[in-house]
C-alpha atoms as a PDB file:
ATOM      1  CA  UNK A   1      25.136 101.520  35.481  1.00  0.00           C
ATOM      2  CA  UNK A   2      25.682 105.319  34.703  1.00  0.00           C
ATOM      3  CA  UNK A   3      28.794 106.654  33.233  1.00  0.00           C
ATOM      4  CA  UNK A   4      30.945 108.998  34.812  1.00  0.00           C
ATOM      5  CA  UNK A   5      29.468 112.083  32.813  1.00  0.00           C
ATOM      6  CA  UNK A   6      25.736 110.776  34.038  1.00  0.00           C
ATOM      7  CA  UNK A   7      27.044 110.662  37.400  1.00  0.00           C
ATOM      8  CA  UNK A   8      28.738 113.644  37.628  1.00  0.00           C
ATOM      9  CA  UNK A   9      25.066 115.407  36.318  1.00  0.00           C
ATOM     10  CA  UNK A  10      23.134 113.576  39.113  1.00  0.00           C
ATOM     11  CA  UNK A  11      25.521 114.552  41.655  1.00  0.00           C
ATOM     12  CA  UNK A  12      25.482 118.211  40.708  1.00  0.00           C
ATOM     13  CA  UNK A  13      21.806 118.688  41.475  1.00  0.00           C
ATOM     14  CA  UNK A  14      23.304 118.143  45.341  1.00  0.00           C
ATOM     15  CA  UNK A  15      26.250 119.723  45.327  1.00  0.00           C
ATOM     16  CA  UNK A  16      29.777 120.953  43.807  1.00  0.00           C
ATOM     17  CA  UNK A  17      31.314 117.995  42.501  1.00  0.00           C
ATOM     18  CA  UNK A  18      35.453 117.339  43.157  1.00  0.00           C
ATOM     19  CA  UNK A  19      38.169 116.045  41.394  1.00  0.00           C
ATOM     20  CA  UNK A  20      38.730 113.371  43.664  1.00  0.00           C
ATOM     21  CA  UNK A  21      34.543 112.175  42.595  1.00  0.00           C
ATOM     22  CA  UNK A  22      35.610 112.796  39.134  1.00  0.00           C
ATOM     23  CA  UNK A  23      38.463 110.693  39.393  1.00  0.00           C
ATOM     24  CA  UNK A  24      36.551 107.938  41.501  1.00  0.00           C
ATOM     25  CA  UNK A  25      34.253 107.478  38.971  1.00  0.00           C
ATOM     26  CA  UNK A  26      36.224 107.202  35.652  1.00  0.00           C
ATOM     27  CA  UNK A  27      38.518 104.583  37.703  1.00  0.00           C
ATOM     28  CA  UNK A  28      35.072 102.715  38.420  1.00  0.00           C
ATOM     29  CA  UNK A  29      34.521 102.868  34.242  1.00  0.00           C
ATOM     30  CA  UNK A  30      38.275 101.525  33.815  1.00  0.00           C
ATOM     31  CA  UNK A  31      39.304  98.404  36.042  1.00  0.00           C
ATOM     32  CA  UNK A  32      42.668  97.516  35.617  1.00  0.00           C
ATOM     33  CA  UNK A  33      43.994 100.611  33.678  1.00  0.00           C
ATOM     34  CA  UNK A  34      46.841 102.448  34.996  1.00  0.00           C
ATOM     35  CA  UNK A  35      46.506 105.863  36.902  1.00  0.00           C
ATOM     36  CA  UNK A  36      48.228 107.852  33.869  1.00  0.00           C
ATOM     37  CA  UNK A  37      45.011 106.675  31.903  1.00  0.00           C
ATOM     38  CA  UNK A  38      42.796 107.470  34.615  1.00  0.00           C
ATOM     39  CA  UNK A  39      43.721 110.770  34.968  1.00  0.00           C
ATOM     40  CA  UNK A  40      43.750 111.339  31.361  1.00  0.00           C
ATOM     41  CA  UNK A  41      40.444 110.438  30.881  1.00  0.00           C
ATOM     42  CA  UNK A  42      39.437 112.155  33.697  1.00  0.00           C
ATOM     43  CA  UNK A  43      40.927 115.623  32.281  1.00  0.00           C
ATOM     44  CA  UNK A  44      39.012 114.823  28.841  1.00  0.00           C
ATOM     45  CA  UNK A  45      35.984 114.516  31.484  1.00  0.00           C
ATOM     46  CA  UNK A  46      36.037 117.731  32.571  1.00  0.00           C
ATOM     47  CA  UNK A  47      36.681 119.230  29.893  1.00  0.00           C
ATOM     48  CA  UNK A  48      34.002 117.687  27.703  1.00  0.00           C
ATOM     49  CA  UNK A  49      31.271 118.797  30.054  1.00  0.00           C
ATOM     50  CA  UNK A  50      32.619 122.016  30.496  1.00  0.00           C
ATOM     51  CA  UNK A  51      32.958 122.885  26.784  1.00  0.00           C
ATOM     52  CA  UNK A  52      29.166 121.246  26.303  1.00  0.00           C
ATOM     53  CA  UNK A  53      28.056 124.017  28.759  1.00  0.00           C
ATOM     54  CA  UNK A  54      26.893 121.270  31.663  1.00  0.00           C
ATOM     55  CA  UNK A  55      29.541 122.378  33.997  1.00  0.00           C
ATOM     56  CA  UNK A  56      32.149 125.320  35.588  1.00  0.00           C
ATOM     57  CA  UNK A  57      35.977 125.046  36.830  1.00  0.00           C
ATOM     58  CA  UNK A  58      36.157 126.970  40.215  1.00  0.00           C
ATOM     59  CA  UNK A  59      37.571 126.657  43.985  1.00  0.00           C
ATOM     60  CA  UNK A  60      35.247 126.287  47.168  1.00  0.00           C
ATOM     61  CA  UNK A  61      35.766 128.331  49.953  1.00  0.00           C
ATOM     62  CA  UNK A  62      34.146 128.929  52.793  1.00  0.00           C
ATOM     63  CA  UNK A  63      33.793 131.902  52.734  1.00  0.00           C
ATOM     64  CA  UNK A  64      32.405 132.476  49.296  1.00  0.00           C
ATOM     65  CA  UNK A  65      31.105 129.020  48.329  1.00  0.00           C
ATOM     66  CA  UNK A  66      31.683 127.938  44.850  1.00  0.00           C
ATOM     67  CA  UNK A  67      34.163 130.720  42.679  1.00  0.00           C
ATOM     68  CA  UNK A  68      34.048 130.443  38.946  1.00  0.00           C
ATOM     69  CA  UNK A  69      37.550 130.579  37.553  1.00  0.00           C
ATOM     70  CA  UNK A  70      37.893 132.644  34.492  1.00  0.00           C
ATOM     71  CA  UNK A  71      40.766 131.843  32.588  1.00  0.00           C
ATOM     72  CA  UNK A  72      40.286 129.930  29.461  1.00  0.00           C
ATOM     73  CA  UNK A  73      39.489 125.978  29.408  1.00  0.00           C
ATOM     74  CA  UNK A  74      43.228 125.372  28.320  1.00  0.00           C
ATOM     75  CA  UNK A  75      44.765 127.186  30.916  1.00  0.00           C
ATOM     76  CA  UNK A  76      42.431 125.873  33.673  1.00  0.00           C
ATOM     77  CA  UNK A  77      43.181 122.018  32.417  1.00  0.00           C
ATOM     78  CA  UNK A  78      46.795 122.714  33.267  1.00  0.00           C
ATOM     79  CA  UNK A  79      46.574 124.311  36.023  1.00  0.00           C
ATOM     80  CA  UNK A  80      44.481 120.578  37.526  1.00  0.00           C
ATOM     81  CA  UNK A  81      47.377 118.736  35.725  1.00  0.00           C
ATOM     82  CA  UNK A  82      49.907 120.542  37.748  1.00  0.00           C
ATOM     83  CA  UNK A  83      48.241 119.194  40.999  1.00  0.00           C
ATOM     84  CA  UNK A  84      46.556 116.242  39.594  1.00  0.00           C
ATOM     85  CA  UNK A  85      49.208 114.731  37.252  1.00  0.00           C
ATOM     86  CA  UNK A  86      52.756 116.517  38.394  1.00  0.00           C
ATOM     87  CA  UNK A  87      51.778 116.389  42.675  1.00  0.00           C
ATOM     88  CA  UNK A  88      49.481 113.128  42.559  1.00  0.00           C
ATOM     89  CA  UNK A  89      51.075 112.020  46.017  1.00  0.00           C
ATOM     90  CA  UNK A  90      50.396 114.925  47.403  1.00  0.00           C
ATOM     91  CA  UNK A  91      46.531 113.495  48.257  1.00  0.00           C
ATOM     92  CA  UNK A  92      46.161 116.411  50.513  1.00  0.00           C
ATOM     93  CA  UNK A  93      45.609 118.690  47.637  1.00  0.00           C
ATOM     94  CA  UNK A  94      44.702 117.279  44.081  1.00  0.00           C
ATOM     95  CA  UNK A  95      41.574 116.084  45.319  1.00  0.00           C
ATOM     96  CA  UNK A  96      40.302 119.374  45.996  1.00  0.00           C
ATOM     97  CA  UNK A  97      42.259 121.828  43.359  1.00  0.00           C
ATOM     98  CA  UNK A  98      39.401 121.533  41.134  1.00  0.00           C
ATOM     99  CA  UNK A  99      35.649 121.639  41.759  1.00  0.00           C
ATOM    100  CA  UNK A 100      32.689 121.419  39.031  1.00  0.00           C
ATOM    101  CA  UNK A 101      29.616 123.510  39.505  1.00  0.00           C
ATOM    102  CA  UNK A 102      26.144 122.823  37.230  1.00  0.00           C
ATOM    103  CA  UNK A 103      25.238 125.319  35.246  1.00  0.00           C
ATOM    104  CA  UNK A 104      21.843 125.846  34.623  1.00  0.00           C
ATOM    105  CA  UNK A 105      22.158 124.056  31.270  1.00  0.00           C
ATOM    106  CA  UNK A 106      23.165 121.486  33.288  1.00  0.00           C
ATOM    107  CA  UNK A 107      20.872 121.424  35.711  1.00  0.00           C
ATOM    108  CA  UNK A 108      18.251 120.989  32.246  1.00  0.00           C
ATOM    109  CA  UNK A 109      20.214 117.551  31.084  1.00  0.00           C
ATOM    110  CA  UNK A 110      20.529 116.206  34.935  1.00  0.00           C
ATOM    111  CA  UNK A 111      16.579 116.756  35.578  1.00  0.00           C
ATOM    112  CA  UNK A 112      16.111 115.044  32.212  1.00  0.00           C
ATOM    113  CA  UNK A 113      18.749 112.651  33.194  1.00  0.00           C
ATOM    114  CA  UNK A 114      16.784 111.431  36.537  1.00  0.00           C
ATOM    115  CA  UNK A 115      13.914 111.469  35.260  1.00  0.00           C
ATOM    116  CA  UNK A 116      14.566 109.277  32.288  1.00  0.00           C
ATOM    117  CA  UNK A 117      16.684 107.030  35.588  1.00  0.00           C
ATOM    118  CA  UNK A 118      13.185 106.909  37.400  1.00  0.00           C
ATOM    119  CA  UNK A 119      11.014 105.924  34.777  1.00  0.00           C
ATOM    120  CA  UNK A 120      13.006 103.014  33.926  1.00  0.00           C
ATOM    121  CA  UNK A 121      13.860 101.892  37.442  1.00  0.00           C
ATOM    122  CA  UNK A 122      10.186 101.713  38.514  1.00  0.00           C
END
């Protein structure tokens, strides 16, 4: 089974990745935790990979596709807990506030990633 940071690499190489994938998969990693635990360790997600380089914070549009935001980490963590954490009923918004592109970094560790998957799946 991969872990949510492993998952969120493979899915990268296809496409931006969501919060509401982010959040699907560190749910799938806690059975039976509470959704104030979920969404913490989803925020600690994020912003592992995006400190380690693998990812970026932006909005999609469509218009202009994937838009890197530029604030500091700090500042774009709260603004996801605002929608996230404060407005989680509102499913109509958190699960797109936030969206994770691969950098080319971490486009390096997901090829490494799936091929390490392949070799030991055949």
């Amino acid at each position: 089974m991969t872990t949510p940071r492993e998952s969120l690499l493979l899915l990268g190489t296809y496409d931006w990745v969501a919060l509401d994938h982010i959040h699907r998969e560190t749910a799938r990693h806690m059975p039976g935790s509470l959704i104030p635990q979920i969404q913490q360790a989803a925020l600690e997600l994020i912003r592992e990979v995006v400190e380690q380089g693998l990812f970026e914070m932006g909005d999609v549009t469509a218009e202009r596709g994937f838009v890197r935001w530029l604030e500091p980490t700090d500042q774009a963590i709260s603004r996801i807990e605002g929608f996230y954490i404060d407005a989680f009923d509102d499913t109509t918004v958190w699960p797109w506030c936030c969206w994770l592109n691969l950098t080319p970094h971490g486009e390096q560790i997901a090829h490494e990633l799936s091929t390490r998957q392949f070799s030991t799946d055949s």
